[in-house]
Structures are given as structure tokens and as C-alpha cells.
Protein backbone atom coordinates (compact mmCIF):
# COMPACT_ATOMS: atom_id res chain seq x y z
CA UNK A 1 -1.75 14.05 3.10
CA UNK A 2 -4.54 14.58 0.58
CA UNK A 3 -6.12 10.93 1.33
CA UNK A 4 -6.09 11.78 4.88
CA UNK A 5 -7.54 15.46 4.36
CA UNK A 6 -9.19 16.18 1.59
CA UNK A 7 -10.20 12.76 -0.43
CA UNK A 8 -13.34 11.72 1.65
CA UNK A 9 -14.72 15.40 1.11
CA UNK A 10 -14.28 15.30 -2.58
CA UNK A 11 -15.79 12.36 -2.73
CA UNK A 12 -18.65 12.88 -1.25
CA UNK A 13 -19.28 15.54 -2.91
CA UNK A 14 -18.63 13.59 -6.38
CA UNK A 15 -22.08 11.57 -4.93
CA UNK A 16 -24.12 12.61 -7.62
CA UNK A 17 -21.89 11.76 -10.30
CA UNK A 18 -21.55 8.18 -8.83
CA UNK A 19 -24.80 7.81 -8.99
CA UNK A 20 -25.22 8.94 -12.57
CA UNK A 21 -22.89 6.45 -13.37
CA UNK A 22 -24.29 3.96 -11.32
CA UNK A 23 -27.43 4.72 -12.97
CA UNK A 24 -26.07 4.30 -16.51
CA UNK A 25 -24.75 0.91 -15.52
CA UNK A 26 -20.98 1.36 -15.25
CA UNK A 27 -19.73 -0.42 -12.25
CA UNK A 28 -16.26 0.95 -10.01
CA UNK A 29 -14.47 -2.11 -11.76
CA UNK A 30 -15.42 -0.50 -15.13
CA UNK A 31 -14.07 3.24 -13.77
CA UNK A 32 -10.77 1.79 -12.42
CA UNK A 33 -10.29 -0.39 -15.48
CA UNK A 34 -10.67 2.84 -17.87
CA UNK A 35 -7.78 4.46 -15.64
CA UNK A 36 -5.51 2.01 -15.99
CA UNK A 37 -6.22 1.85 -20.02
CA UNK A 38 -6.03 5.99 -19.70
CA UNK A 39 -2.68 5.93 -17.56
CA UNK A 40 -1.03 3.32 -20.14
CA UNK A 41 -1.79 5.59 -23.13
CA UNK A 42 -0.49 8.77 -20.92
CA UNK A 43 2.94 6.59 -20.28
CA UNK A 44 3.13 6.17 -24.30
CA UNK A 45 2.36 9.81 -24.95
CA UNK A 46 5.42 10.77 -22.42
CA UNK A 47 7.35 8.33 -24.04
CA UNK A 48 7.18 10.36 -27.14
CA UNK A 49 7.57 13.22 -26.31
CA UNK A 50 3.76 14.54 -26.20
CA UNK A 51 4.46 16.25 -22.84
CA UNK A 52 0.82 18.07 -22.63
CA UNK A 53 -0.93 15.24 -24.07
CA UNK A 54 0.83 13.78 -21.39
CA UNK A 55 -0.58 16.07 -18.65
CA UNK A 56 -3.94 15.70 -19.96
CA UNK A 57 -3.95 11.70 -19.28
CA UNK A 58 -2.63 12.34 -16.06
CA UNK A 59 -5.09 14.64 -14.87
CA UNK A 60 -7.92 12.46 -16.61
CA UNK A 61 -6.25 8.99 -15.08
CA UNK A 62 -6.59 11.00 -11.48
CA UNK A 63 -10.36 12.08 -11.96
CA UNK A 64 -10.86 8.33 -12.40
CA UNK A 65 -9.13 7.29 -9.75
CA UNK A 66 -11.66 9.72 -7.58
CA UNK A 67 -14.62 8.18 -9.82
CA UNK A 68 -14.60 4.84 -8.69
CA UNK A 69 -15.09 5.06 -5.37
CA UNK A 70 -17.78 7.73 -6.11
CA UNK A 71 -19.35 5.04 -7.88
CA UNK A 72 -18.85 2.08 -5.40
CA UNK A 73 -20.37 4.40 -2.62
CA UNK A 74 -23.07 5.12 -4.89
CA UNK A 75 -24.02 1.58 -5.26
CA UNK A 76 -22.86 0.51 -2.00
CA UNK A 77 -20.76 -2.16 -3.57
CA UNK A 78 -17.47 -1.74 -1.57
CA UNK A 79 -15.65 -5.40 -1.80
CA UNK A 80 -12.52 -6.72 -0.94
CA UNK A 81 -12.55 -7.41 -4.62
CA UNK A 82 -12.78 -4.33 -5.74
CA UNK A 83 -10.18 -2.90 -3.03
CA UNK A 84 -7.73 -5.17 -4.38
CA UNK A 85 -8.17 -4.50 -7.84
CA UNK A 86 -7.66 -0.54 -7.51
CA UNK A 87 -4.66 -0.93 -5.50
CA UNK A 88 -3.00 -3.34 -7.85
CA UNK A 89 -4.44 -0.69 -10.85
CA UNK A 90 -2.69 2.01 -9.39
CA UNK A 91 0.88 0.53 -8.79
CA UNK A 92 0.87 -0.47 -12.59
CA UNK A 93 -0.35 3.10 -13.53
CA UNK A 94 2.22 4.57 -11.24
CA UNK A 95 4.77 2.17 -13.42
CA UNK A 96 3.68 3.18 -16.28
CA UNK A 97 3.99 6.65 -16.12
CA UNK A 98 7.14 6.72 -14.68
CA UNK A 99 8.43 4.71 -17.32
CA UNK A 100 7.34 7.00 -19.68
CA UNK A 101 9.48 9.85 -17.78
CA UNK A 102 12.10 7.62 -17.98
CA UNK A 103 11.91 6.94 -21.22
CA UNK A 104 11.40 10.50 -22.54
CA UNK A 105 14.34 11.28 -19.95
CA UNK A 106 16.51 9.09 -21.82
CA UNK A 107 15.72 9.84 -25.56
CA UNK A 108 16.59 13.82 -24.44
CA UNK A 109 18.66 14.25 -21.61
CA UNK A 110 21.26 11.40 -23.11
CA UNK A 111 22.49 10.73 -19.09
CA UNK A 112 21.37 9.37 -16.47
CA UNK A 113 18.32 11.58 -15.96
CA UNK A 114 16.21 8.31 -16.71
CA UNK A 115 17.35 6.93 -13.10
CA UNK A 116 16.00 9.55 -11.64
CA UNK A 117 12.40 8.82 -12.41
CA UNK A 118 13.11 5.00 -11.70
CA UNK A 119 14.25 5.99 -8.40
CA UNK A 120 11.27 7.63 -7.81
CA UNK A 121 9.47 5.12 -8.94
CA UNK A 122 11.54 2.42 -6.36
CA UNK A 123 10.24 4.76 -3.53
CA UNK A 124 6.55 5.16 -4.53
CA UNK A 125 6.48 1.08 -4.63
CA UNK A 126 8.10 1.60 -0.94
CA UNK A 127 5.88 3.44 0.92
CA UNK A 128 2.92 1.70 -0.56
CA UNK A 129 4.27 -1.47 0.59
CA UNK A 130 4.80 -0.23 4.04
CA UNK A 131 1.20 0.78 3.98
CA UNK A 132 -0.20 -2.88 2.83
CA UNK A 133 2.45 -4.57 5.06
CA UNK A 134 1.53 -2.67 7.96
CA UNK A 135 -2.38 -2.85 7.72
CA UNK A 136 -1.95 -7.22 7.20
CA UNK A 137 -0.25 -7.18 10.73
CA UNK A 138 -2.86 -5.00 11.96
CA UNK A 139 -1.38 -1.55 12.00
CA UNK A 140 -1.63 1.85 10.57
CA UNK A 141 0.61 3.44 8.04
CA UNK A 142 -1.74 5.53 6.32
CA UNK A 143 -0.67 9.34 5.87
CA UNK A 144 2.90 11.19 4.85
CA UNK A 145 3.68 14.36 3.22
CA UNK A 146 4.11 12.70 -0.32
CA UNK A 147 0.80 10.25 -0.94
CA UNK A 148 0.33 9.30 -3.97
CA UNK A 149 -1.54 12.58 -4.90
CA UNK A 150 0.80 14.96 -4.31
CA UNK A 151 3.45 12.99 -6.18
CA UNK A 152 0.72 13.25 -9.42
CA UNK A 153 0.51 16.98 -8.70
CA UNK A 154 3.93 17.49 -9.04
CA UNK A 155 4.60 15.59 -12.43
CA UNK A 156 2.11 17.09 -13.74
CA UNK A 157 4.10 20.20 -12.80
CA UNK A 158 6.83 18.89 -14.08
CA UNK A 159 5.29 17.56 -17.73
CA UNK A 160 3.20 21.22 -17.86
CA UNK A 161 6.76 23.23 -17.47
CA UNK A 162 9.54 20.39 -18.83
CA UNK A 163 12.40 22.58 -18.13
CA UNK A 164 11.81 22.02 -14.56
CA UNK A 165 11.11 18.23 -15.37
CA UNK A 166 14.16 17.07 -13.78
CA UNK A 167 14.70 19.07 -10.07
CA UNK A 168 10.52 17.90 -10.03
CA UNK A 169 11.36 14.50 -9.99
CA UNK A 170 14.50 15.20 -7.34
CA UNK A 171 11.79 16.88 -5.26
CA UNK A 172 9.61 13.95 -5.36
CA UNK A 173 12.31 11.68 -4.66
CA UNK A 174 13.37 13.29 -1.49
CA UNK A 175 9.42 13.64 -0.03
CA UNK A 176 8.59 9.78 -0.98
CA UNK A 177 11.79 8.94 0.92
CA UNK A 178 10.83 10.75 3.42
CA UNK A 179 7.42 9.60 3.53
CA UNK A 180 8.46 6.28 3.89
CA UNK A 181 11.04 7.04 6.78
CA UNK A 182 7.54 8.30 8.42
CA UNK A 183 5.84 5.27 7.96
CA UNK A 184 8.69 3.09 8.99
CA UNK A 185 8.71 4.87 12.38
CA UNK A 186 4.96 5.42 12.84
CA UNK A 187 4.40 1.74 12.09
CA UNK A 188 7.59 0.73 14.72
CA UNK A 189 6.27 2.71 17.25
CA UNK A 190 2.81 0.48 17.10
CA UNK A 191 4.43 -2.54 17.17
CA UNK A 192 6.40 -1.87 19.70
CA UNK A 193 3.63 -0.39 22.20
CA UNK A 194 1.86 -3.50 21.24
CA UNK A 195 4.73 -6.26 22.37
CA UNK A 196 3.46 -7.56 25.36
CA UNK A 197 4.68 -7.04 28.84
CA UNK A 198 6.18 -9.93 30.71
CA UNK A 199 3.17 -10.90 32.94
CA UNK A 200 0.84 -10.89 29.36
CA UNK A 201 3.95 -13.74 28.04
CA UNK A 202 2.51 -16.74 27.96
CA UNK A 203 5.01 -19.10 30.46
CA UNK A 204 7.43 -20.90 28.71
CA UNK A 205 7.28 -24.44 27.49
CA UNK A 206 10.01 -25.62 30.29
CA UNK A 207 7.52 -23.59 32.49
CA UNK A 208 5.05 -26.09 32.67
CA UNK A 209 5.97 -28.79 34.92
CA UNK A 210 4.86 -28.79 38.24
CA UNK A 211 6.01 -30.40 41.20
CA UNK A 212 4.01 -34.36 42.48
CA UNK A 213 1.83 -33.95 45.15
CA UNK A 214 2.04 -36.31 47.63
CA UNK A 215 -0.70 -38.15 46.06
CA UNK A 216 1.04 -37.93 42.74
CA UNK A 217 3.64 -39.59 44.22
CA UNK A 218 2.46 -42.44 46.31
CA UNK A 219 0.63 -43.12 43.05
CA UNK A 220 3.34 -43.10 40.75
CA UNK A 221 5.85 -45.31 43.35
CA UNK A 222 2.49 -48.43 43.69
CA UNK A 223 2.45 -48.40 39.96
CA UNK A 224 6.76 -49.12 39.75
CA UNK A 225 6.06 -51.68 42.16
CA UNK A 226 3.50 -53.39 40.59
CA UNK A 227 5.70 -53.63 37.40
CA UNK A 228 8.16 -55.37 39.68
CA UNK A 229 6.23 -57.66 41.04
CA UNK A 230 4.64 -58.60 37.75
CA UNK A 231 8.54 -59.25 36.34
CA UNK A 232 9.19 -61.17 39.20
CA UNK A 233 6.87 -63.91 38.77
CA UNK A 234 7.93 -67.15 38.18
């Protein structure tokens, strides 16, 4: 929802500041790389305990995650490359940090509390796969009512008010399920207006023969009897 809405404004108007950076020689690679160094330390703070320091990362780790594409705008230096890299960047951070709920979950709660934020975790890795899946065959499967945004919004809900950690996380599990239930259909409904009709079907393979033409066959009969008559010779 926020991608689809509200990213491409922010981001433009974070233009300046990409090109500040740009200026000072720090690259999108460099931005993405110090989120992914920032999310790993906010997983370890969680871990421990340090619910606010916690928050902090996380909302530091997301103004990154805007930064870097300020910055590759900003120097026009969009790449495959670079794509790549910030997707795999954010499934580890998304790891990460949820491991560090779970973790924290499991040194307090004593149950099986911890699950819950691996579950949540399961789903996130879910709907992103649906999205890379779907855009390698072609499709679209961008969009949902829990992106990866909102799901940050809401644990860092959850880490700013801890008592309310735990029916966060339920929240977000229901939404990412959900989101990926939207995907799954949006993308099935594309594929299946794409399957082509039967006159688009290429014929099939036992489709190709065609009846001899007369000439075909008065052709085809000379050459038999020439074979004959060459067996037949003395």
C-alpha cells in the first residue's frame, strides 16, 4: 500500500538529499549496505531486551531503505545490480529483526510467543516471493494491504509499547496472510486471461501431416518401383 501510494512521492522529494550524498561520493550500494549493518545491530538490541534502542534502528534501517533509491535517482545509476542487491538486503533485514522478536519473545514470555514472530516472518518471505515469482513470468503482484512498510510501522508499534508486543505481531500475521491471498489471486487472474484461446494454440504435433497430392503420390509410387526394378536385376 505505501509502495504503491506514497513511496515515489517521498522520494522525490528526498531528491536533494540524494544528491548531497551523491555529491559526497556515497553510492546506493553504500546506503543499502549501511541498512543492512543498521538492521543487524537493531535485531541484537531486540534480542536483549533494548526495546527503544530497538525502535530507533528500525526507524533509522527504514530512512535508509528510502535513501538509496534517493541516491540512485540522483545519480541516475539504477542497475539490475543494484535492484538485486536491495531486495536480497531487505529479506535478511526482515530476518533479522524478526529474530530478534523472537528471541526477546522467548527469553520473556517463556511459551510459544517466539512462533509467533517466526510465523510472521514465514509470511513476509511469502508474499515477497509471490511478488519476484510473478514479475519473472511476466506479471504483476505488486500492492496489498500489508507491504513491507506497514508491517515496519507496526513493530515499531509494537517495540515502542511492548505490552502490546504480542496481539502486534498477531495483527501482522493475519494482514501478510492476507496480503498474500491477494497476490495469489491477482497474479491467477493474469495468467489465466493470458492462456491462449484455442485458435492462438499452436496445432498439435499429430496435426501436421497432410494428405499426398496427386503429384505427391505418382512421385512417391515411380520411386518404389524403381527400387524394384533395381533388386530385380540379375
Amino acid at each position: 500500500m505505501f509502495d504503491g501510494r506514497f513511496r515515489q512521492g517521498v522520494e522525490r522529494g528526498l531528491g536533494p538529499v540524494g544528491s548531497t550524498l551523491r555529491q559526497l561520493g556515497i553510492t546506493a550500494d553504500h546506503v543499502t549496505a549501511a541498512g543492512l549493518v543498521v538492521s543487524v545491530a537493531t535485531g541484537l538490541a531486540v534480542a536483549n531486551g533494548w526495546l527503544i534502542a530497538g525502535l530507533a534502528g528500525l526507524i533509522f534501517s527504514g530512512a535508509l531503505d528510502l535513501f538509496d533509491g534517493a541516491v540512485a535517482k540522483a545519480s541516475k545509476s539504477s542497475t539490475p545490480r543494484g535492484a538485486f542487491f536491495d531486495s536480497v538486503s531487505d529479506r535478511v533485514s526482515d530476518a533479522v529483526v524478526l529474530g530478534g522478536v523472537a528471541w526477546y519473545l522467548a527469553s520473556v514470555k517463556h511459551g510459544h510467543a517466539s512462533v509467533l514472530a517466526l510465523a510472521v516472518l514465514a509470511a513476509s518471505m511469502l508474499i515477497s516471493y509471490e511478488r519476484a515469482r510473478a514479475e519473472a513470468l511476466g506479471f504483476q503482484a505488486r500492492g496489498g494491504l500489508m507491504e513491507r512498510a506497514e508491517r515496519m510501522i507496526l513493530l515499531g508499534v509494537g517495540l515502542a509499547f511492548s505490552v502490546v508486543l504480542v496481539p502486534v505481531l498477531w495483527v501482522m500475521l493475519a494482514l501478510t496472510l492476507f496480503t498474500a491471498v491477494q497476490r495469489f489471486v491477482r497474479v491467477w487472474r493474469q495468467a489465466s486471461a493470458a492462456r491462449p484461446t484455442n485458435a492462438e494454440r499452436p496445432p498439435a504435433r499429430w496435426r501436421t501431416w497432410r494428405p499426398l497430392s496427386e503429384a505427391d503420390d505418382g512421385g512417391w509410387r515411380a520411386r518404389r518401383a524403381e527400387r524394384r526394378r533395381v533388386r530385380t536385376r540379375p
